[in-house]
C-alpha atoms as a PDB file:
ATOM      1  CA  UNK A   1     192.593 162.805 122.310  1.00  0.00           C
ATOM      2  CA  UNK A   2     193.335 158.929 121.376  1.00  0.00           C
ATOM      3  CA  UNK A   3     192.277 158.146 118.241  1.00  0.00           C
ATOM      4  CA  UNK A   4     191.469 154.834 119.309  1.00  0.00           C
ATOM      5  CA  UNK A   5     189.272 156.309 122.123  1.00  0.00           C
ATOM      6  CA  UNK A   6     187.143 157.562 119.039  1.00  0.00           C
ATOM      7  CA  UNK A   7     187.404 154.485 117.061  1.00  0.00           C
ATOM      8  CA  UNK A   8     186.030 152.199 119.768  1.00  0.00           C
ATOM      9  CA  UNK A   9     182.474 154.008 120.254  1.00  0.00           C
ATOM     10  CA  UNK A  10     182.242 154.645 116.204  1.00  0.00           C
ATOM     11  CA  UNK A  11     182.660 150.783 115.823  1.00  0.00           C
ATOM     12  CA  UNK A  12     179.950 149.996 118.432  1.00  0.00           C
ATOM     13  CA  UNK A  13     177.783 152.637 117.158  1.00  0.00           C
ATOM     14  CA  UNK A  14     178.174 151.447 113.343  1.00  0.00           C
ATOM     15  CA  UNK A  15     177.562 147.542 114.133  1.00  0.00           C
ATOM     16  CA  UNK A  16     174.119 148.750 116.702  1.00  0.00           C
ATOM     17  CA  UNK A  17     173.033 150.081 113.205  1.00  0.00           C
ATOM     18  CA  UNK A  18     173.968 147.457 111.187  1.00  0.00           C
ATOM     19  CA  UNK A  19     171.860 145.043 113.058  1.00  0.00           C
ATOM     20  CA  UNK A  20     169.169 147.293 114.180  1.00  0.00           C
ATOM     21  CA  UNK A  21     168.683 147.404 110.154  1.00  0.00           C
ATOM     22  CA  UNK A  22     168.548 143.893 109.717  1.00  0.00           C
ATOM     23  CA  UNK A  23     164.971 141.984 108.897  1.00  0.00           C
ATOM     24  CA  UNK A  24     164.194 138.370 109.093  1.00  0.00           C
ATOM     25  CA  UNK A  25     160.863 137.457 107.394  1.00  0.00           C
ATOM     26  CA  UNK A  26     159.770 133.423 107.089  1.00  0.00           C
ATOM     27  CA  UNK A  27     158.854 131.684 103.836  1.00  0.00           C
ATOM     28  CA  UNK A  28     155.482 133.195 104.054  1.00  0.00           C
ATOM     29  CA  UNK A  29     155.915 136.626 104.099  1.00  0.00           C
ATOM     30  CA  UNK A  30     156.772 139.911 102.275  1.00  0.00           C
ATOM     31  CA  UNK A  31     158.374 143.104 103.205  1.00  0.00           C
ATOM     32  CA  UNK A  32     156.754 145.895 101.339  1.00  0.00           C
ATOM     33  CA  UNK A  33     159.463 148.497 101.671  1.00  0.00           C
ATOM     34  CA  UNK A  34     159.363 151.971 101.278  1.00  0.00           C
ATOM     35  CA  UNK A  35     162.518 154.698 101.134  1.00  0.00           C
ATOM     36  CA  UNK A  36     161.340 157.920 102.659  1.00  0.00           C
ATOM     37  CA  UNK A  37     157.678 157.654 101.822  1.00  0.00           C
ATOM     38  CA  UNK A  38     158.529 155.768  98.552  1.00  0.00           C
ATOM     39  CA  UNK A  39     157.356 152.472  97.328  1.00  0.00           C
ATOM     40  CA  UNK A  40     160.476 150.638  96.691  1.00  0.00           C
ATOM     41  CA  UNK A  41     159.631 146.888  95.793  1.00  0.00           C
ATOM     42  CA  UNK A  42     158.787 143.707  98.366  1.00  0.00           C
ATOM     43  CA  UNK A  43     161.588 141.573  99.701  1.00  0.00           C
ATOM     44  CA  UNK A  44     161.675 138.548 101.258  1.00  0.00           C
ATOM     45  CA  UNK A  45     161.728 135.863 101.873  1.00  0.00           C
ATOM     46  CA  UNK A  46     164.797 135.477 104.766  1.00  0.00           C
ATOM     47  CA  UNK A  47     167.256 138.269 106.022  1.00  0.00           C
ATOM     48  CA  UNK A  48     167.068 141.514 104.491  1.00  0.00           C
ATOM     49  CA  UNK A  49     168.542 144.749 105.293  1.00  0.00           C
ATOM     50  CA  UNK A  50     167.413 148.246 105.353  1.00  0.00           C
ATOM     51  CA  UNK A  51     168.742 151.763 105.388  1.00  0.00           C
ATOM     52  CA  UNK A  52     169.058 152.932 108.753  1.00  0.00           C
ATOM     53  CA  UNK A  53     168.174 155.759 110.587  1.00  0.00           C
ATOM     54  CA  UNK A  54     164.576 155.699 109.139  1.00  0.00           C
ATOM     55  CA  UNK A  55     165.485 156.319 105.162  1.00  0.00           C
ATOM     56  CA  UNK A  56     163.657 152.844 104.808  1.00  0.00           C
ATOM     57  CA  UNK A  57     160.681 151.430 106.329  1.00  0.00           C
ATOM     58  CA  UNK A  58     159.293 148.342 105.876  1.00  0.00           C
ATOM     59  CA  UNK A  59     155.551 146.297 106.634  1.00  0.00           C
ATOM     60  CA  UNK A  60     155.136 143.135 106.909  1.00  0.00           C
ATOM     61  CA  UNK A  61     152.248 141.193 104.639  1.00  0.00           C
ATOM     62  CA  UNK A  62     151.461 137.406 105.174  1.00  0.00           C
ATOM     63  CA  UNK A  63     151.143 135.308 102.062  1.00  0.00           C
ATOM     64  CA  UNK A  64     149.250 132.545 103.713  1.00  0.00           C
ATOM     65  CA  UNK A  65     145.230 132.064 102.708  1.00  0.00           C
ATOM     66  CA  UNK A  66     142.713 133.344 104.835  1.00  0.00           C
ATOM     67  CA  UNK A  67     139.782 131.855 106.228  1.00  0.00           C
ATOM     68  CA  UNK A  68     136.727 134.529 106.362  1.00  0.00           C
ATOM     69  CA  UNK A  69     133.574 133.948 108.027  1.00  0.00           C
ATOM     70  CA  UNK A  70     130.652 135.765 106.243  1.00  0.00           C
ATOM     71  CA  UNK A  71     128.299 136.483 109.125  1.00  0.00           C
ATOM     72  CA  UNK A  72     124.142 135.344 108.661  1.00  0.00           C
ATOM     73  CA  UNK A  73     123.045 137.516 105.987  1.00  0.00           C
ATOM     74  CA  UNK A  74     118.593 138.144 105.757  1.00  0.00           C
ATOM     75  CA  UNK A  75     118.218 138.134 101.850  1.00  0.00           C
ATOM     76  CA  UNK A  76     115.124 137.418 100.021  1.00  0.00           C
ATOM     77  CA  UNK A  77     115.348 135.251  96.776  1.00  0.00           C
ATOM     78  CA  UNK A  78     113.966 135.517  93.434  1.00  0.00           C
ATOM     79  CA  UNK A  79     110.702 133.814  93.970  1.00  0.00           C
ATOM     80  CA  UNK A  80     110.085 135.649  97.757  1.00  0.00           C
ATOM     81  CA  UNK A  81     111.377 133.378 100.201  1.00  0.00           C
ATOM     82  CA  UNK A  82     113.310 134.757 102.889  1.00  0.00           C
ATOM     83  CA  UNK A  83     116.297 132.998 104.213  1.00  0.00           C
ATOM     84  CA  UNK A  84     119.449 133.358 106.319  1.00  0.00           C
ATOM     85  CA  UNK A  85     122.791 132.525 104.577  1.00  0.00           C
ATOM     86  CA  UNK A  86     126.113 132.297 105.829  1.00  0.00           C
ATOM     87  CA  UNK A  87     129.825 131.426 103.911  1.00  0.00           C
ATOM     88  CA  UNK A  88     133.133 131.185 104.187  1.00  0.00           C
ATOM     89  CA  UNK A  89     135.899 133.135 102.109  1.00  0.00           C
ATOM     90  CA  UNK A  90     139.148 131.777 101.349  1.00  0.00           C
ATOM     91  CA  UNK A  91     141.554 134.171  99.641  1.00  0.00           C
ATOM     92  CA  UNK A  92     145.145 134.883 100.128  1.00  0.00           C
ATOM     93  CA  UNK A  93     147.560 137.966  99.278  1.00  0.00           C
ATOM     94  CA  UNK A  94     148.683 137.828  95.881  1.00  0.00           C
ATOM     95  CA  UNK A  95     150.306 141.361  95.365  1.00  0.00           C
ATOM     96  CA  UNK A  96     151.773 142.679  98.646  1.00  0.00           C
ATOM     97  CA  UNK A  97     152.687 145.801  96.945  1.00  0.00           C
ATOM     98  CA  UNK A  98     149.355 146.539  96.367  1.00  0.00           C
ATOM     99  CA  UNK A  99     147.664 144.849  98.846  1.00  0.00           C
ATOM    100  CA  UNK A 100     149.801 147.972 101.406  1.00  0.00           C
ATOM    101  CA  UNK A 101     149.106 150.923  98.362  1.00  0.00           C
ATOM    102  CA  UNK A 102     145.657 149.966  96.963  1.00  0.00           C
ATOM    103  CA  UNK A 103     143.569 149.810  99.407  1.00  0.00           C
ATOM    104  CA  UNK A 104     143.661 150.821 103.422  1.00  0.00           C
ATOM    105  CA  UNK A 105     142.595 147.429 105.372  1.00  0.00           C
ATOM    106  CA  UNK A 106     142.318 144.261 102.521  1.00  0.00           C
ATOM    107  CA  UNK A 107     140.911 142.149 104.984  1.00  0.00           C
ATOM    108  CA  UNK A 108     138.084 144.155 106.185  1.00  0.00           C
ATOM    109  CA  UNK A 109     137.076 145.204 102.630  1.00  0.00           C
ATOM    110  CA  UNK A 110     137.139 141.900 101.310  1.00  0.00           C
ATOM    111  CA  UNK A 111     134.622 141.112 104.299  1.00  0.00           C
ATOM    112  CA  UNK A 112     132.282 143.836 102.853  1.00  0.00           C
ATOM    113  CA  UNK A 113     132.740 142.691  99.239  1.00  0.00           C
ATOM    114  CA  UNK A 114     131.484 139.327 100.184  1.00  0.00           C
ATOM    115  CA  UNK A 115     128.586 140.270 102.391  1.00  0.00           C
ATOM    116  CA  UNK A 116     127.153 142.666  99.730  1.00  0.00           C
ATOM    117  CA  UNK A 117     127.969 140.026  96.893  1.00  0.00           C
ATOM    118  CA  UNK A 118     126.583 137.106  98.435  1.00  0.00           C
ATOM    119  CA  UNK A 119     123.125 138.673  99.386  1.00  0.00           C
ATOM    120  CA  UNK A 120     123.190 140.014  95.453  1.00  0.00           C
ATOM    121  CA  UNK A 121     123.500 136.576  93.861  1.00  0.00           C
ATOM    122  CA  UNK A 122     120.905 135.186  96.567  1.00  0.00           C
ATOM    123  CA  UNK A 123     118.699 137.683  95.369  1.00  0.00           C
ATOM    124  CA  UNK A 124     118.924 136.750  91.952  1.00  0.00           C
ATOM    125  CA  UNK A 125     118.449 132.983  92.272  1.00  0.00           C
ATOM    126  CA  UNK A 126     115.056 130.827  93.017  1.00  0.00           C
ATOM    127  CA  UNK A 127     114.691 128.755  96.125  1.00  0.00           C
ATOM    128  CA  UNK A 128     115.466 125.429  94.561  1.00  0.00           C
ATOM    129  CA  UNK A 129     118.073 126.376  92.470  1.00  0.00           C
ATOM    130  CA  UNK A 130     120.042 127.525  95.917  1.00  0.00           C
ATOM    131  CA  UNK A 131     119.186 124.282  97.320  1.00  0.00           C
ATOM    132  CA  UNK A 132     119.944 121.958  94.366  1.00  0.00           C
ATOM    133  CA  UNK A 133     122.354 124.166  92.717  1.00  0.00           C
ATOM    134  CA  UNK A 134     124.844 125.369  95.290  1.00  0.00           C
ATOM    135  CA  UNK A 135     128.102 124.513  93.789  1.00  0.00           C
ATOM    136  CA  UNK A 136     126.940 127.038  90.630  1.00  0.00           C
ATOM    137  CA  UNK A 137     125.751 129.613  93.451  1.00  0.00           C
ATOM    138  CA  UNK A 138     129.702 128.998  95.324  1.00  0.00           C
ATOM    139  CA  UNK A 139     131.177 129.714  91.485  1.00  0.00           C
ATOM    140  CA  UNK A 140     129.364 133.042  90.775  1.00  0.00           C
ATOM    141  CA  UNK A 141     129.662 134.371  94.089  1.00  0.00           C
ATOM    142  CA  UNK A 142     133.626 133.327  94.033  1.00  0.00           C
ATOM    143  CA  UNK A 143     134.164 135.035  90.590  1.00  0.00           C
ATOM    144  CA  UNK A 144     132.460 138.335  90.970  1.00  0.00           C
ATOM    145  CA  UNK A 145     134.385 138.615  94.448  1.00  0.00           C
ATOM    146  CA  UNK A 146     137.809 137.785  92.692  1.00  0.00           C
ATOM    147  CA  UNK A 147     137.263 140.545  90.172  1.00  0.00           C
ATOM    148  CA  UNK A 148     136.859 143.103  92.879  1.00  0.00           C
ATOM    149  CA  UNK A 149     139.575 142.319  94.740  1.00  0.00           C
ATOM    150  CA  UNK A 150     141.802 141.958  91.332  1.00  0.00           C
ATOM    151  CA  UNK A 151     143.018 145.556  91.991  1.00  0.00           C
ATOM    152  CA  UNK A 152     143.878 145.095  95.074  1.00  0.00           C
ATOM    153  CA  UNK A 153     146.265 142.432  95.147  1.00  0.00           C
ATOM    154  CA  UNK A 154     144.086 139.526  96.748  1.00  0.00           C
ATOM    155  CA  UNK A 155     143.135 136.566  94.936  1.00  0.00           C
ATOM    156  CA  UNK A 156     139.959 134.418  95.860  1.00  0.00           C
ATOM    157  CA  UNK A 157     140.069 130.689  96.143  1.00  0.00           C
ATOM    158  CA  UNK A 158     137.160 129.741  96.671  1.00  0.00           C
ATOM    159  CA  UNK A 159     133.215 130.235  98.115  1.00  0.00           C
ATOM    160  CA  UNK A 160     131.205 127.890  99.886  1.00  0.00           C
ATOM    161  CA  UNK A 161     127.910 128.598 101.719  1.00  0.00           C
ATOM    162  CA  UNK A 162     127.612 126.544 104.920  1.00  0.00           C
ATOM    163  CA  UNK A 163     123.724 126.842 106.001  1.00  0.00           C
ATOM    164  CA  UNK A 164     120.816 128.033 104.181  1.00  0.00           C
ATOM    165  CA  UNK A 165     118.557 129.036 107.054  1.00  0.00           C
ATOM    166  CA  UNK A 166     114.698 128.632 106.351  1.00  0.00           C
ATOM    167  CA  UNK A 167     111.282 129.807 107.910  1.00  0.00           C
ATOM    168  CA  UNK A 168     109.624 126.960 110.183  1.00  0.00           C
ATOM    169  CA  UNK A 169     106.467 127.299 107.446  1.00  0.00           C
ATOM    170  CA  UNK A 170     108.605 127.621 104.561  1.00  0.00           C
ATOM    171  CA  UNK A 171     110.162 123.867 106.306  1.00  0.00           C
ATOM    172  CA  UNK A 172     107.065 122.110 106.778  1.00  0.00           C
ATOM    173  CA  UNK A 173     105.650 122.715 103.244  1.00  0.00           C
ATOM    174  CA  UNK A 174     108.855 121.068 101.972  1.00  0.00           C
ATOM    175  CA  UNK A 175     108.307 118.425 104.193  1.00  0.00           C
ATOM    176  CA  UNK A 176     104.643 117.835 103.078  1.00  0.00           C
ATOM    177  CA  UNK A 177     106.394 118.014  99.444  1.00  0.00           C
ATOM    178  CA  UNK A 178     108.445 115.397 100.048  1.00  0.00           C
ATOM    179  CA  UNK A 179     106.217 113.434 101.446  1.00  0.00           C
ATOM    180  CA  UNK A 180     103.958 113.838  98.804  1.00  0.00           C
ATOM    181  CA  UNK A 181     106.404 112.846  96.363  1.00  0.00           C
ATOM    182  CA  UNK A 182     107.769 109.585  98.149  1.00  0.00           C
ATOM    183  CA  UNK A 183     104.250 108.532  97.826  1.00  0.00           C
ATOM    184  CA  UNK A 184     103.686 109.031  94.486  1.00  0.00           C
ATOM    185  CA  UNK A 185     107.214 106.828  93.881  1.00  0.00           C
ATOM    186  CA  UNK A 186     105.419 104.191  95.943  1.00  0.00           C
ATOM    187  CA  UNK A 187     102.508 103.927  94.179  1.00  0.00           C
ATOM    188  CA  UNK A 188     103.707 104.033  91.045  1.00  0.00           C
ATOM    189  CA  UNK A 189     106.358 101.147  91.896  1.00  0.00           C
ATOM    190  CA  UNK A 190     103.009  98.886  93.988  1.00  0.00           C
ATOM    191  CA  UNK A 191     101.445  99.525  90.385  1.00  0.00           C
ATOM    192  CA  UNK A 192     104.342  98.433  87.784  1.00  0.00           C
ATOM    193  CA  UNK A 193     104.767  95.002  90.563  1.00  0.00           C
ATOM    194  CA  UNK A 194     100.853  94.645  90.294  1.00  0.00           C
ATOM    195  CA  UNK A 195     101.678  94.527  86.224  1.00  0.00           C
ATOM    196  CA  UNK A 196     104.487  92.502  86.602  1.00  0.00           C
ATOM    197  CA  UNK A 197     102.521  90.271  88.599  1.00  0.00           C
ATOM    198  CA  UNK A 198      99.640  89.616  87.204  1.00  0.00           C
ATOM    199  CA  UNK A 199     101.657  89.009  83.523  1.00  0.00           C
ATOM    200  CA  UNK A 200     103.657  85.953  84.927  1.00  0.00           C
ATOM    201  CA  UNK A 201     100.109  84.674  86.885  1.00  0.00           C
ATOM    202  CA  UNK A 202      98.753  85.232  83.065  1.00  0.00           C
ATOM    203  CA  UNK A 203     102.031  82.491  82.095  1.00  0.00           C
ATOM    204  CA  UNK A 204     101.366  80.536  85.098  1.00  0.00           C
ATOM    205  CA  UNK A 205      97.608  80.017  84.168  1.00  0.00           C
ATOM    206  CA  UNK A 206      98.698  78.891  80.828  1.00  0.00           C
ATOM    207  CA  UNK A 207     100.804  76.313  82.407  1.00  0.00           C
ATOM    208  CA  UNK A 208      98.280  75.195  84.592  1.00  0.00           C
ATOM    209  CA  UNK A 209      95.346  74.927  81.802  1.00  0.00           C
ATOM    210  CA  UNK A 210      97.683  72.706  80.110  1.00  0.00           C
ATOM    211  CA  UNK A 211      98.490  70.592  83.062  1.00  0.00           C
ATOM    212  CA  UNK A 212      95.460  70.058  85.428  1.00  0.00           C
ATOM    213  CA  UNK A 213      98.078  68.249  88.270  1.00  0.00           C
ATOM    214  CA  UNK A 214      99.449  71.507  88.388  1.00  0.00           C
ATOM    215  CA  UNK A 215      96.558  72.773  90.169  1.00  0.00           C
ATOM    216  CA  UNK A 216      96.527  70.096  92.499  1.00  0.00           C
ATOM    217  CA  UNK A 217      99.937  70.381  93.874  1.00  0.00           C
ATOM    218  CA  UNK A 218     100.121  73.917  94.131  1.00  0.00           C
ATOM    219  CA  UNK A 219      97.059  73.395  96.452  1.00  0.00           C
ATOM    220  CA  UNK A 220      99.086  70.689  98.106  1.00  0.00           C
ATOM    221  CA  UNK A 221     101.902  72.931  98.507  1.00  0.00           C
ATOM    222  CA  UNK A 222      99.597  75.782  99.768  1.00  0.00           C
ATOM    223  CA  UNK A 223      97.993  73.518 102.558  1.00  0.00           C
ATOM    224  CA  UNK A 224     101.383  72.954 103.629  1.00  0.00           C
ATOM    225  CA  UNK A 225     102.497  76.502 104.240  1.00  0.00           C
ATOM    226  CA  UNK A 226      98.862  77.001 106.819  1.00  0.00           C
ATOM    227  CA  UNK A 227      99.543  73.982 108.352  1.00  0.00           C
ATOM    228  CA  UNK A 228     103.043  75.412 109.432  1.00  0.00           C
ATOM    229  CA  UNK A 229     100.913  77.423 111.917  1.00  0.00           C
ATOM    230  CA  UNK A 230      99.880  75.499 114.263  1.00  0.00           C
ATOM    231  CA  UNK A 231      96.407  77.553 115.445  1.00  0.00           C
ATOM    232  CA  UNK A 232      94.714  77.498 112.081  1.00  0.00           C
ATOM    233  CA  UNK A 233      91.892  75.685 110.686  1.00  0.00           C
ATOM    234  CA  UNK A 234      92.586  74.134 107.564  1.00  0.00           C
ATOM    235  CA  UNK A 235      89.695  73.631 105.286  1.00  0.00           C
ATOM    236  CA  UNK A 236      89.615  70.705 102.199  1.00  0.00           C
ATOM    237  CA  UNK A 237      87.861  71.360  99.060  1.00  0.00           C
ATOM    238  CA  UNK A 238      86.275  67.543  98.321  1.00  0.00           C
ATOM    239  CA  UNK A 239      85.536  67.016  94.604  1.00  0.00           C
ATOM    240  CA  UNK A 240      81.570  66.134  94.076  1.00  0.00           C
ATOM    241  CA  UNK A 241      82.732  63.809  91.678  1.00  0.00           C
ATOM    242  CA  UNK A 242      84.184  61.383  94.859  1.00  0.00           C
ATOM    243  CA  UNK A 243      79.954  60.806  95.827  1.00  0.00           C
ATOM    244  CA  UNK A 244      79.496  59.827  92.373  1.00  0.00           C
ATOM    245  CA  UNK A 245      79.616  55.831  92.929  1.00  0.00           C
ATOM    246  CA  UNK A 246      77.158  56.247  96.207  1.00  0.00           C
ATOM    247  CA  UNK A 247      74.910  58.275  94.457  1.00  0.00           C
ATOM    248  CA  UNK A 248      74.628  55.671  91.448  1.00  0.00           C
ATOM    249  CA  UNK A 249      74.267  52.915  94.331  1.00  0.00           C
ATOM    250  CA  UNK A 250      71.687  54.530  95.981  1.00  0.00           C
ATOM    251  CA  UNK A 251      69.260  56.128  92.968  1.00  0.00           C
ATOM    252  CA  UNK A 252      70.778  53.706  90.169  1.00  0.00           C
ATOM    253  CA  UNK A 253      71.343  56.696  87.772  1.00  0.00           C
ATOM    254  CA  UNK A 254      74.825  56.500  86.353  1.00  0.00           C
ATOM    255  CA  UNK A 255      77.007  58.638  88.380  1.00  0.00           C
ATOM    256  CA  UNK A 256      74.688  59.581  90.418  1.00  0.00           C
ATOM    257  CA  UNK A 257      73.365  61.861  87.437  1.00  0.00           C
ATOM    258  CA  UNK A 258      76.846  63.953  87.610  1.00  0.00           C
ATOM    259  CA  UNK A 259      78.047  63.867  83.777  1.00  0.00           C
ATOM    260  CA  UNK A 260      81.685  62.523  83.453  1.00  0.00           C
ATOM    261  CA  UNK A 261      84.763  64.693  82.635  1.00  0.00           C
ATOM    262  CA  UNK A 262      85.357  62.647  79.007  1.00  0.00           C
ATOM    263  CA  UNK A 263      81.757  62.971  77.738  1.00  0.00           C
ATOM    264  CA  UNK A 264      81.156  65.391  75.547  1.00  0.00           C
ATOM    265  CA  UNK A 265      77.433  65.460  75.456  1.00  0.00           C
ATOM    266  CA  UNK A 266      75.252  67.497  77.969  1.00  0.00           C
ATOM    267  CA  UNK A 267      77.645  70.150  77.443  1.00  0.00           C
ATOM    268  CA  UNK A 268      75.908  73.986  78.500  1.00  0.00           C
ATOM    269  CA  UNK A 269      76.600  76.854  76.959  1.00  0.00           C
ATOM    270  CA  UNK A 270      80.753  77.721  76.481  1.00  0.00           C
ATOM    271  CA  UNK A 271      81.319  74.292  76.660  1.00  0.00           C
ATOM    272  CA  UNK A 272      80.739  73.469  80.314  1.00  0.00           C
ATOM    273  CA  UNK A 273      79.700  70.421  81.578  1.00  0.00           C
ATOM    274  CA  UNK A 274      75.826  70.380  82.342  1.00  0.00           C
ATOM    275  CA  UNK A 275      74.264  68.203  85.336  1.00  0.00           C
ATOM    276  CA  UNK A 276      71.530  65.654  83.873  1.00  0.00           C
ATOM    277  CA  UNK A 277      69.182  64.745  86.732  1.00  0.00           C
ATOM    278  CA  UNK A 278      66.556  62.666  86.365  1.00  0.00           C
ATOM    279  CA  UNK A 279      62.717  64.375  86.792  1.00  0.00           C
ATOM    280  CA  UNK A 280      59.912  63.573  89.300  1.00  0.00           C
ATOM    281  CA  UNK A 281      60.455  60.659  91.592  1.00  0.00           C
ATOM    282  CA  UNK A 282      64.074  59.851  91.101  1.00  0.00           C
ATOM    283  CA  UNK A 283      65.077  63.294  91.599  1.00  0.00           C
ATOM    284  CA  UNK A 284      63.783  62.868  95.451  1.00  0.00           C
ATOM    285  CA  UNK A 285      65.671  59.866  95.805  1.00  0.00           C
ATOM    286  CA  UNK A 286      68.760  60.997  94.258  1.00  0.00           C
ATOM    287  CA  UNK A 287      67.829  64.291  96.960  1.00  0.00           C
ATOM    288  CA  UNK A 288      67.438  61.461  99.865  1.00  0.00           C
ATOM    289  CA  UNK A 289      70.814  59.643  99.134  1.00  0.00           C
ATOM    290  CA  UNK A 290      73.093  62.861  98.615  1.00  0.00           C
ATOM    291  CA  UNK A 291      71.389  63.584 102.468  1.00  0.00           C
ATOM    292  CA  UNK A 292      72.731  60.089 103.282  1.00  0.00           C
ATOM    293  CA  UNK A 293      75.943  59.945 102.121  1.00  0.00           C
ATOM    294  CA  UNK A 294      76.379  63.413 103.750  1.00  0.00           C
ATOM    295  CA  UNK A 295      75.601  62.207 106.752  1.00  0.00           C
ATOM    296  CA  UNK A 296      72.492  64.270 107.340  1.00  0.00           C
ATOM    297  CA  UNK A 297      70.069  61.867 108.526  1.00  0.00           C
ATOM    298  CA  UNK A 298      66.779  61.308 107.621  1.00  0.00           C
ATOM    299  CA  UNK A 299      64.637  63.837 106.140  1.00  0.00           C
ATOM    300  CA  UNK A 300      60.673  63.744 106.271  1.00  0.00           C
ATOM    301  CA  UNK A 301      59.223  62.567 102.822  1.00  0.00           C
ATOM    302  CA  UNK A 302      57.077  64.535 100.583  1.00  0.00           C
ATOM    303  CA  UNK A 303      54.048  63.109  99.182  1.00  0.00           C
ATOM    304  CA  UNK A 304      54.662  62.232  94.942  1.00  0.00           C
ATOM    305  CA  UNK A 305      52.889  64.690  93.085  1.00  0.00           C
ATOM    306  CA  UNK A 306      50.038  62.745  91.697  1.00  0.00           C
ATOM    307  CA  UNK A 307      50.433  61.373  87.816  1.00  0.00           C
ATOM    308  CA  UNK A 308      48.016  62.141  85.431  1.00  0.00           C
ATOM    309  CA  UNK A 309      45.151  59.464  84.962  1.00  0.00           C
ATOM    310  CA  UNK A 310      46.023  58.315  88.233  1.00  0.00           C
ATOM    311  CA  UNK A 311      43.922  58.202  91.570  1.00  0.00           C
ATOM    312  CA  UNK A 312      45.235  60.223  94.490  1.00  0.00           C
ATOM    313  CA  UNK A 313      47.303  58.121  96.974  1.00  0.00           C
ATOM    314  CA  UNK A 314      45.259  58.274 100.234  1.00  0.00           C
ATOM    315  CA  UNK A 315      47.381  56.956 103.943  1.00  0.00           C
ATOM    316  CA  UNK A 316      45.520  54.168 105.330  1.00  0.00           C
ATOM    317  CA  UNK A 317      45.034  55.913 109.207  1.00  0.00           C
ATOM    318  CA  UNK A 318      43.452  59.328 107.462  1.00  0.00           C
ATOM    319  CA  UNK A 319      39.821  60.043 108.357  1.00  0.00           C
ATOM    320  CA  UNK A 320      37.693  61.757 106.792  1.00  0.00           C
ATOM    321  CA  UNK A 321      35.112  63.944 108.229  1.00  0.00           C
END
């Protein structure tokens, strides 16, 4: 036989091998290879090569992190309030030797881990603190699942919890709670403005005591603002002291009997000025022009009380019986 008859097949039979053997694996993953049933070390990334004929077999492990969904797990908490908590898992391969060796199926025992670890720590922490706190709750949870998957050859990233379900009751007392509390906040502010307020109306009624005009223009300024609107009734204060001069015209008492702002006689108690009227007769007349210069009309007359030593005052078309 040819020689080169047996040279051609053993060529074409020796490259088939040669790239049968060959491996490509991309930038994220390892080839955990093993020589008849032996771990030998992972390789990667790019083209590797491998003992044909089955002395060396190799499986693939990706390097990338992983995303895992923690189903809705019905946990109680520390002060008795049941609730339904989900999370997600992010961890990534960090040993692909012994992510293949350690353990059968990495991904569905990290699952597990985190289930039983989340509902642990839920267990173990109070309502509010799972509310307020979560970030702590995400740390703890994170932690204790790294440590059990340290031997394994995964690495956790990072917890978070994405919905803290909560009993319908268990909402509506938070809800009265908050509304509660948002009341408190505004009574406490209407009070401190009420404070506030009335201090600077203590400064402005300094002011004003020192300067009477003040008074007077602030009501100026007020009766501006009501007459801005044009269906209201707007209402004057007059000063009695403006009838003064009528009343003196009419009853010839000086100022009508009203006491002046300057004198400092006929003063009451505190200080206050005190109205001087005149007794008996005058008083009626002073009564009958205030009517007048009011505008009320006439007003019937009552007979003078009789003075003493003096006859009573009989009308000249009386009878007597």
């Amino acid at each position: 036989m040819d020689l080169g008859t047996l040279l051609i097949p053993a060529g074409v039979l020796g490259v088939v091998t040669v790239l049968s053997s060959l491996r490509l694996l991309y930038e994220y993953q390892r080839g955990v290879v093993f020589r008849l049933g032996k771990l030998v070390r992972a390789r990667g990334p790019g083209l590797i090569w491998l003992l044909p004929f089955g002395i060396e077999r190799m499986r693939k492990m990706d390097l990338r992190i992983v995303a895992l969904d923690i189903p809705p797990q019905d946990t109680i908490t520390k002060d008795n309030v049941s609730v339904t908590v989900n999370a997600v898992v992010y961890f990534r391969v960090a040993d692909p030797s012994k992510a293949v060796v350690e353990i059968e199926d990495y991904y569905f025992a990290t699952s597990q881990l985190a289930q039983t670890t989340l509902r642990s720590v839920i267990g173990q922490s109070e309502l509010d603190e799972l509310l307020a706190d979560r970030d702590r709750i995400n740390d703890v949870v994170r932690t204790i699942i790294d440590q059990g998957t340290d031997s394994w050859g995964v690495e956790v990233t990072s917890v978070e919890i994405k919905d803290i379900g909560l009993p319908q009751e268990m909402k509506r007392a938070m809800a009265r709670q908050a509304e509660a509390e948002r009341e408190r906040r505004a009574k406490v502010i209407s009070a401190d403005g009420e404070y506030q307020a009335s201090a600077k109306l203590a400064l402005a009624a300094d002011v004003i005591r020192a300067h009477p005009a003040a008074l007077q223009l602030r009501f100026l300024q007020t009766v501006v603002e009501i007459a801005a609107e044009n269906n209201s009734t707007t209402l004057f204060p007059i000063p009695i002291d403006m009838f003064a001069p009528f009343l003196e015209k009419a009853t010839g008492v000086k100022r009508g009997g009203f006491p002046s702002s300057d004198e400092g006689e006929g003063e009451g108690e505190g200080g206050s000025p005190r109205l001087a009227l005149p007794d008996g007769a005058a008083r009626e007349e002073l009564a009958e022009a205030t009517r007048a210069a009011l505008g009320l009309g006439e007003t019937p007359r009552r007979e003078k009380e009789p003075v003493a030593g003096e006859p009573p005052r009989v009308d000249d078309g009386a009878t007597e019986d």
